[in-house]
Protein backbone atom coordinates (compact mmCIF):
# COMPACT_ATOMS: atom_id res chain seq x y z
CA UNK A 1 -40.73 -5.00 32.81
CA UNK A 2 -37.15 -4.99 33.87
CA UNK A 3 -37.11 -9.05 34.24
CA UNK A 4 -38.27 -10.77 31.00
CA UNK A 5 -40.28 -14.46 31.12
CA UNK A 6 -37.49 -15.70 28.43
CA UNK A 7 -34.34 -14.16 30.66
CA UNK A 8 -35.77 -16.24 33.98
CA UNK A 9 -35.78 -19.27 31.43
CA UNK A 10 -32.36 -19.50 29.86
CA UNK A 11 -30.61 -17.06 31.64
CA UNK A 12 -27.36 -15.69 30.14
CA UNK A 13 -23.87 -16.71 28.97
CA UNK A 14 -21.12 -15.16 27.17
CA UNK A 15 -19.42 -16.92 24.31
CA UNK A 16 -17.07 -15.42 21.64
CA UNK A 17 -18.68 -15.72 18.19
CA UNK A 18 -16.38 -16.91 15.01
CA UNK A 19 -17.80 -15.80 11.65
CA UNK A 20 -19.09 -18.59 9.51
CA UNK A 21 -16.84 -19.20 6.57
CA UNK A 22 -17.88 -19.82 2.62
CA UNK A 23 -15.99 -24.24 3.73
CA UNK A 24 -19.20 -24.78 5.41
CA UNK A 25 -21.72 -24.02 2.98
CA UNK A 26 -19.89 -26.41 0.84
CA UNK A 27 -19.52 -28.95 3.68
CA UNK A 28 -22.51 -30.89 3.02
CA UNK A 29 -23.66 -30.64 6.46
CA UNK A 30 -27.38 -28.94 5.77
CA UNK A 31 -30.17 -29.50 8.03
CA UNK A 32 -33.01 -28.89 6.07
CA UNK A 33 -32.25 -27.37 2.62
CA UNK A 34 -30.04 -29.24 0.60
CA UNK A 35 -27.33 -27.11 -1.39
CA UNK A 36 -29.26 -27.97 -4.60
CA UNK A 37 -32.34 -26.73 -3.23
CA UNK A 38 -30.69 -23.81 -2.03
CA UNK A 39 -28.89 -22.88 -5.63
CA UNK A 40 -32.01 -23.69 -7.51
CA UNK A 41 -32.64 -19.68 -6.73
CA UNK A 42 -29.88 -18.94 -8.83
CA UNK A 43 -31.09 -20.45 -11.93
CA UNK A 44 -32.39 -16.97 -13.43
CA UNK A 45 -29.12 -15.43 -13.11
CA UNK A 46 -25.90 -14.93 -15.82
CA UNK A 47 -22.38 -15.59 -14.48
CA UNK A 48 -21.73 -11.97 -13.87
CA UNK A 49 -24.80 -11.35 -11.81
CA UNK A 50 -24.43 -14.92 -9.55
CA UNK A 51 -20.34 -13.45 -8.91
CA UNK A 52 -21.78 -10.23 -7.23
CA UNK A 53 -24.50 -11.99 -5.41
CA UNK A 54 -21.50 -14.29 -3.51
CA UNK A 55 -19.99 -10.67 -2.81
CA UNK A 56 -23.28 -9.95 -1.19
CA UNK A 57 -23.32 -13.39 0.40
CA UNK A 58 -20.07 -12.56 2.15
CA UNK A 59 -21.10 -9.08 3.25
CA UNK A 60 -24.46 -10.87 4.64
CA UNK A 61 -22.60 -13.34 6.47
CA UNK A 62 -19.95 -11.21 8.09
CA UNK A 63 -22.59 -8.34 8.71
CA UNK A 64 -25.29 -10.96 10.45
CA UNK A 65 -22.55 -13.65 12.08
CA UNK A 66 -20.68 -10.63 13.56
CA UNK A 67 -23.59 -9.06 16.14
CA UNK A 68 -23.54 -12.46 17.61
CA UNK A 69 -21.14 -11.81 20.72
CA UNK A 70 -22.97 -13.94 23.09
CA UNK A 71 -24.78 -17.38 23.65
CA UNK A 72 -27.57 -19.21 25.51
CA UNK A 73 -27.29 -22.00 27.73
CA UNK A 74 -29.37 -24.10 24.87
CA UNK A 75 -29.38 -23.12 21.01
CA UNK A 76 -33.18 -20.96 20.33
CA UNK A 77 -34.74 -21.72 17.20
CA UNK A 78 -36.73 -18.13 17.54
CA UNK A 79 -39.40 -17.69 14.75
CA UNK A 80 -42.65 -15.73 13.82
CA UNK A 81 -44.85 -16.97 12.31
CA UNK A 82 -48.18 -15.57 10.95
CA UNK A 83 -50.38 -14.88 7.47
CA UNK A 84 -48.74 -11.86 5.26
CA UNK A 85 -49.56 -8.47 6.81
CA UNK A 86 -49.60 -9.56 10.61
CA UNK A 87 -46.58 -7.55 12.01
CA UNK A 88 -43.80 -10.26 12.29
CA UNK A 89 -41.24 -8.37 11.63
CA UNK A 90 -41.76 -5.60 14.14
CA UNK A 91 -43.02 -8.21 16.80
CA UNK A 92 -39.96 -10.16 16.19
CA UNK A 93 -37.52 -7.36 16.31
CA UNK A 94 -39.56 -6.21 19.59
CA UNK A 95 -39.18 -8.81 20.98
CA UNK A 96 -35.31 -9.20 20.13
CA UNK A 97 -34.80 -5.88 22.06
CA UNK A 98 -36.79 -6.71 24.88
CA UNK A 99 -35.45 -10.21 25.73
CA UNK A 100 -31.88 -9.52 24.84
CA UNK A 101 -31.62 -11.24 22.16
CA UNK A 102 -29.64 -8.99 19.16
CA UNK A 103 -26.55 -9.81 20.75
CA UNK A 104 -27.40 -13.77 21.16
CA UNK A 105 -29.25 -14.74 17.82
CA UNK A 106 -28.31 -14.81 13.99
CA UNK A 107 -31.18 -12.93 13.00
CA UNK A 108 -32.22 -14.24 9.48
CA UNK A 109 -34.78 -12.44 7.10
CA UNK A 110 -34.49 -12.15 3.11
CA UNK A 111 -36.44 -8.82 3.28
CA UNK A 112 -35.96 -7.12 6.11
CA UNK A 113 -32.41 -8.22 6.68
CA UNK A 114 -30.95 -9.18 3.24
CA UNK A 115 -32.43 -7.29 0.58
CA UNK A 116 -31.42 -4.20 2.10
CA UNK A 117 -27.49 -5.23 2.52
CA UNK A 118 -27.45 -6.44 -1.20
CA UNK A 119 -25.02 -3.54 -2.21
CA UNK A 120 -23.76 -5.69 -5.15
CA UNK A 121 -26.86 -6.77 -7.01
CA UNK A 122 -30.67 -5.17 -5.56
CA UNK A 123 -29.26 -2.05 -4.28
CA UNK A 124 -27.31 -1.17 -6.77
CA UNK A 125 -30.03 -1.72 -8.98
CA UNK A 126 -32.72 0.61 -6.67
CA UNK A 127 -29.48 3.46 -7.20
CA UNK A 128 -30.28 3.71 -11.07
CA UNK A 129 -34.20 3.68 -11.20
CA UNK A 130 -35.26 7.46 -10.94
CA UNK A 131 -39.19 7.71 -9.26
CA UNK A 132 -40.48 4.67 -11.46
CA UNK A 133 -42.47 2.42 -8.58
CA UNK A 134 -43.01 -0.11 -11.45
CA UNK A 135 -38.96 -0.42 -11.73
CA UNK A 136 -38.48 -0.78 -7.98
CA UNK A 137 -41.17 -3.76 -8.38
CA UNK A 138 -39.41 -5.19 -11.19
CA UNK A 139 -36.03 -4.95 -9.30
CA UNK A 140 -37.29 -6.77 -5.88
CA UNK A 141 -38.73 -9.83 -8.35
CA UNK A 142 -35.71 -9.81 -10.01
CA UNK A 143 -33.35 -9.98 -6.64
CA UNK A 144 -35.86 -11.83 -4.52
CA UNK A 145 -34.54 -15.16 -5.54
CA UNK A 146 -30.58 -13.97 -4.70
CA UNK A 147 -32.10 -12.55 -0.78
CA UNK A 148 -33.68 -16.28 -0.39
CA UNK A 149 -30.51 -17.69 -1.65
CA UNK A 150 -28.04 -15.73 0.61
CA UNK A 151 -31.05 -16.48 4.02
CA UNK A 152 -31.23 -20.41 3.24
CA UNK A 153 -27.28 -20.52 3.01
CA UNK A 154 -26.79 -18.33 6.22
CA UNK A 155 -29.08 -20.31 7.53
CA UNK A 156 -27.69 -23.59 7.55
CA UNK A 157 -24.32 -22.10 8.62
CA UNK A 158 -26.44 -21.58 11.81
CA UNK A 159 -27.66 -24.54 12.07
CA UNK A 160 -24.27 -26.13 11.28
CA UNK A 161 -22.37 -23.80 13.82
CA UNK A 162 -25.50 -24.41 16.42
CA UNK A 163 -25.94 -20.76 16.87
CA UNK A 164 -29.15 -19.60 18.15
CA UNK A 165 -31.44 -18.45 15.61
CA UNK A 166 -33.68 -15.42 15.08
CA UNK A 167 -35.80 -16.52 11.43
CA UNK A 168 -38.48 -13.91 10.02
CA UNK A 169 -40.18 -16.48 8.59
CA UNK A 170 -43.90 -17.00 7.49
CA UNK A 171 -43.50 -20.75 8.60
CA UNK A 172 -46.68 -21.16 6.68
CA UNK A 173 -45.51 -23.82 3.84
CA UNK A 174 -46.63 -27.61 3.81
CA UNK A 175 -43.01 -28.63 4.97
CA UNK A 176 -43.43 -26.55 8.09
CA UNK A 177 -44.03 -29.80 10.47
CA UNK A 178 -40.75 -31.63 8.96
CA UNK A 179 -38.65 -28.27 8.61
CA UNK A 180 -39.40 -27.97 12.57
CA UNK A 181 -39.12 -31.24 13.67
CA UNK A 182 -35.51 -31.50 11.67
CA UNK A 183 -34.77 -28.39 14.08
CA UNK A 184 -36.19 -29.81 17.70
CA UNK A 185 -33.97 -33.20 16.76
CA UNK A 186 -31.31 -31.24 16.35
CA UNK A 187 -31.24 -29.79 20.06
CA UNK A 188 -32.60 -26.47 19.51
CA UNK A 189 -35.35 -25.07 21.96
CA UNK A 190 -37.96 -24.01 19.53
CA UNK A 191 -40.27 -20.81 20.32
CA UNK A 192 -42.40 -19.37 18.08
CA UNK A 193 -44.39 -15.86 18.09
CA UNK A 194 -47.71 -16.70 16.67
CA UNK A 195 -48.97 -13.41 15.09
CA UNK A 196 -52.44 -12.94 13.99
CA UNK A 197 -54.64 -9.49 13.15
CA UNK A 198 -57.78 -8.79 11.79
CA UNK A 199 -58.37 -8.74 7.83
CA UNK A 200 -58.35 -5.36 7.38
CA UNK A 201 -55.34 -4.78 9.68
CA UNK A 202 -53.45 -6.58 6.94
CA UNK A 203 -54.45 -5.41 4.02
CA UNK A 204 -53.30 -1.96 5.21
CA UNK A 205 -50.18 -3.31 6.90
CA UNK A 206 -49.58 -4.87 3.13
CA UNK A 207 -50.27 -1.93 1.48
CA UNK A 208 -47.90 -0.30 3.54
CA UNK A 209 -45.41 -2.52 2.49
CA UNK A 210 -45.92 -2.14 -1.28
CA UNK A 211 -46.37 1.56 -1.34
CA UNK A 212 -43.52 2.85 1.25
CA UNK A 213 -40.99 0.03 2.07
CA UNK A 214 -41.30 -1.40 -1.02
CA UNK A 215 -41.22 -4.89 0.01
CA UNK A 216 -43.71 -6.01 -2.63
CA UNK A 217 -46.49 -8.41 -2.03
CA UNK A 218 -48.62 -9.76 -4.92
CA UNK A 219 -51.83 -8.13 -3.75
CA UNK A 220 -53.11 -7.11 -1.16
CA UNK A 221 -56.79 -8.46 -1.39
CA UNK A 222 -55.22 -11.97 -2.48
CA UNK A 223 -52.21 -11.70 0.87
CA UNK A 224 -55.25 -11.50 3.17
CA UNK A 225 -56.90 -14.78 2.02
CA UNK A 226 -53.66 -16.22 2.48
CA UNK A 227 -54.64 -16.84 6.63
CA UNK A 228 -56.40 -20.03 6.57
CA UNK A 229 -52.80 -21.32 5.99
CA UNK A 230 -51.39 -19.95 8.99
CA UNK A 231 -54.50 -21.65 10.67
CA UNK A 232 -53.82 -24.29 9.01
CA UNK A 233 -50.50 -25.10 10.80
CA UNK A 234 -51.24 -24.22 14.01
CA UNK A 235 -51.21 -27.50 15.01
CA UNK A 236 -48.08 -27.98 14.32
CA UNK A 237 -46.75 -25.40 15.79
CA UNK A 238 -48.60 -26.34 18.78
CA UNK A 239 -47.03 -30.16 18.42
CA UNK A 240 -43.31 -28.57 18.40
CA UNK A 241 -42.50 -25.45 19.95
CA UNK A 242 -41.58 -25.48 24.00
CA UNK A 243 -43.03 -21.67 24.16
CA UNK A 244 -45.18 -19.94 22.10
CA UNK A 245 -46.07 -16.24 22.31
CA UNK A 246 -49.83 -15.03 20.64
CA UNK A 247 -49.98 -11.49 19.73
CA UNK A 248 -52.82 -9.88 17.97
CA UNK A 249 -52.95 -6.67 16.15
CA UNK A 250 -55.71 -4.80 14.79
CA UNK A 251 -55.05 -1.03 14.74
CA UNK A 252 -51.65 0.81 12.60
CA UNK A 253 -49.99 3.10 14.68
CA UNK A 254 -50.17 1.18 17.82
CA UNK A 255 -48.22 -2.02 19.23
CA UNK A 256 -49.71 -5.30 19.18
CA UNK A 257 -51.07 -7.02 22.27
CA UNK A 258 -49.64 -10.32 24.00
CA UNK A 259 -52.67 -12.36 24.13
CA UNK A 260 -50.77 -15.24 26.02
CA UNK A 261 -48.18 -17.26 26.50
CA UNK A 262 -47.84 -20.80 26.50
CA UNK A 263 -44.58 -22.53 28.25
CA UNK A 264 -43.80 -25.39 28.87
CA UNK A 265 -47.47 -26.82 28.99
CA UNK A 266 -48.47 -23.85 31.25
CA UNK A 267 -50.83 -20.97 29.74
CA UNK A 268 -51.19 -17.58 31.51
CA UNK A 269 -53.56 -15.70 29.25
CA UNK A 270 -52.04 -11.64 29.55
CA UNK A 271 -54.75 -10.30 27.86
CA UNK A 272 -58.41 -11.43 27.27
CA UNK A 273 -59.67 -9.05 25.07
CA UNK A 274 -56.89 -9.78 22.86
CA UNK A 275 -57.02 -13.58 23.37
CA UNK A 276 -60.28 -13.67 22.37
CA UNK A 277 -59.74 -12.18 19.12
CA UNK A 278 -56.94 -14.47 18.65
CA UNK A 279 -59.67 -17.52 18.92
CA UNK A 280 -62.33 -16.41 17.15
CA UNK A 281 -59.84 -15.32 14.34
CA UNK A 282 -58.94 -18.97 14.27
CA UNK A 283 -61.81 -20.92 14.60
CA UNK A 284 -63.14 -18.39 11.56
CA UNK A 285 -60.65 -19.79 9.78
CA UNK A 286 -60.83 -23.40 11.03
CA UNK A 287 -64.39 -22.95 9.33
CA UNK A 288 -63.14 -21.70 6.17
CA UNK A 289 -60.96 -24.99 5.98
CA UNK A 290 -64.03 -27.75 7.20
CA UNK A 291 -65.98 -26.11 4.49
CA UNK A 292 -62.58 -27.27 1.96
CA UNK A 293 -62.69 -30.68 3.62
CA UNK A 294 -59.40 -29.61 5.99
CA UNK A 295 -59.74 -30.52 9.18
CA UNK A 296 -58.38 -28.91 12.28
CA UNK A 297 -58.91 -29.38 15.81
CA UNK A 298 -60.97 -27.15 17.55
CA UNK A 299 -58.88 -24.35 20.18
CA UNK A 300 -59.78 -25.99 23.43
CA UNK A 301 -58.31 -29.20 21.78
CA UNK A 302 -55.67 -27.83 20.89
CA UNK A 303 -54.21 -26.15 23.91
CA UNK A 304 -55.07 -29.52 25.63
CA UNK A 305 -52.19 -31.38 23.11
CA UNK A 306 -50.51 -28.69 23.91
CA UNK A 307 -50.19 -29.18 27.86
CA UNK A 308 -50.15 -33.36 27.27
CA UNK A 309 -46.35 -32.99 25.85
CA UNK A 310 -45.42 -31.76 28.58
């Protein structure tokens, strides 16, 4: 489709981008994460090995700050969001490509994004291990912490700078309602793609992961219990985004389906089949979480808070 729902909405502008610089991470000005929050990811590392993670930091920064050549009328707080093992990252980057976004958006993501442009610290380290899967492991715990230190400070540069935002996030955590509510008061238009699959979808998808990109998850049985917490925020997400796209996946090898899309209080279901799965997917879960003594409210009641905001 030549003209995208998202074009029609902001439409385009063109706006020179300046790189962030190292003066505003020490500014003080953070949205969300303090700069003691942020450096507590630094506490397992000697002197030598926090001096070539700021190298990578600086690579990061001018690497991710320099694709962004244009702007949107309004910052976009873009996100996925979704349980481990439900495609986010290739429905985000999808999307990206088909909304024209890699040119507009900082697009943040400690795995996908940083971990493989840590030449310094986690790649070097992946250049000396020789075939040893249980070294590779060791070396993505061990630089984890550095990637999530580098995304958080990029991060807030964005914010700071109030570029538009691309975040491969999980968006999962109990925090989630304040972390997005600190973003909507700060003028961004938040839109989130809501990603959701079928269990055994993601156990494969995090197998994948582990065995080929390396990315490690802790297990893959234990990821895929991990959905009643995606669930679990829904209504949140439904409280603050303007737009939200649902996707559902259930087959490797193919591309997910838009089930619908919800904008500004208006749903146009695309398609029913996969709509439906989305549901009953989360009123599975909605069960799991009654039977904990969570309560959620039911999907018709929740689309219907939805379209009051508005």
């Amino acid at each position: 489709m030549k003209t995208s729902i998202f074009s029609i909405v902001f439409g385009t502008a063109t706006l020179v981008s300046s790189f962030a610089t190292a003066a505003n991470a020490a500014s003080g000005n953070h949205l969300f994460y303090s700069q003691k929050a942020i450096e507590e990811n630094l506490k397992m590392y000697n002197d030598s090995e926090k001096a070539a993670l700021q190298k990578d930091l600086e690579n990061v920064r001018k690497s991710w700050f320099s694709e962004v050549r244009d702007s949107l009328p309004k910052p976009l707080y873009l996100a996925s969001a979704g349980a481990p093992g439900s495609a986010k990252t290739s429905i985000m980057e999808r999307f990206m490509q088909d909304n024209g976004l890699t040119t507009k958006t900082v697009y943040i993501d400690p795995d996908q994004r940083a971990l493989k442009l840590l030449t310094n610290t986690y790649q070097a380290e992946l250049k000396r291990i020789v075939n040893s899967p249980s070294e590779i492991k060791n070396a993505y715990d061990k630089w984890k912490g550095g990637s999530k230190y580098i995304t958080l400070t990029l991060l807030e540069e964005a914010f700071t700078q109030k570029k538009s935002i691309a975040h491969g996030a999980d968006l999962t955590t109990d925090d989630t309602a304040k972390f997005l509510s600190k973003v909507k008061d700060a003028g961004y238009d938040i839109m989130l793609l809501l990603c959701s699959a079928d269990d055994e979808f993601r156990q494969k998808t995090i197998q994948f992961k582990n065995d080929v990109e390396q990315f490690f998850n802790i297990n893959p049985t234990d990821e895929v219990n991990k959905s009643k917490y995606f669930t679990q925020q829904m209504p949140t997400y439904f409280t603050y985004a303007n737009t939200l796209y649902l996707y559902w996946s259930n087959e490797l090898g193919t591309s997910e389906h838009v089930a619908a899309i919800l904008q500004n209080g208006n749903v146009q279901v695309v398609n029913m089949d996969a709509m439906n799965h989305f549901v009953q997917k989360y009123e599975a879960d909605r069960a799991v979480l009654a039977k904990e003594g969570k309560k959620i409210p039911a999907w018709d009641e929740l689309v219907r808070t939805y379209q009051k905001r508005f």
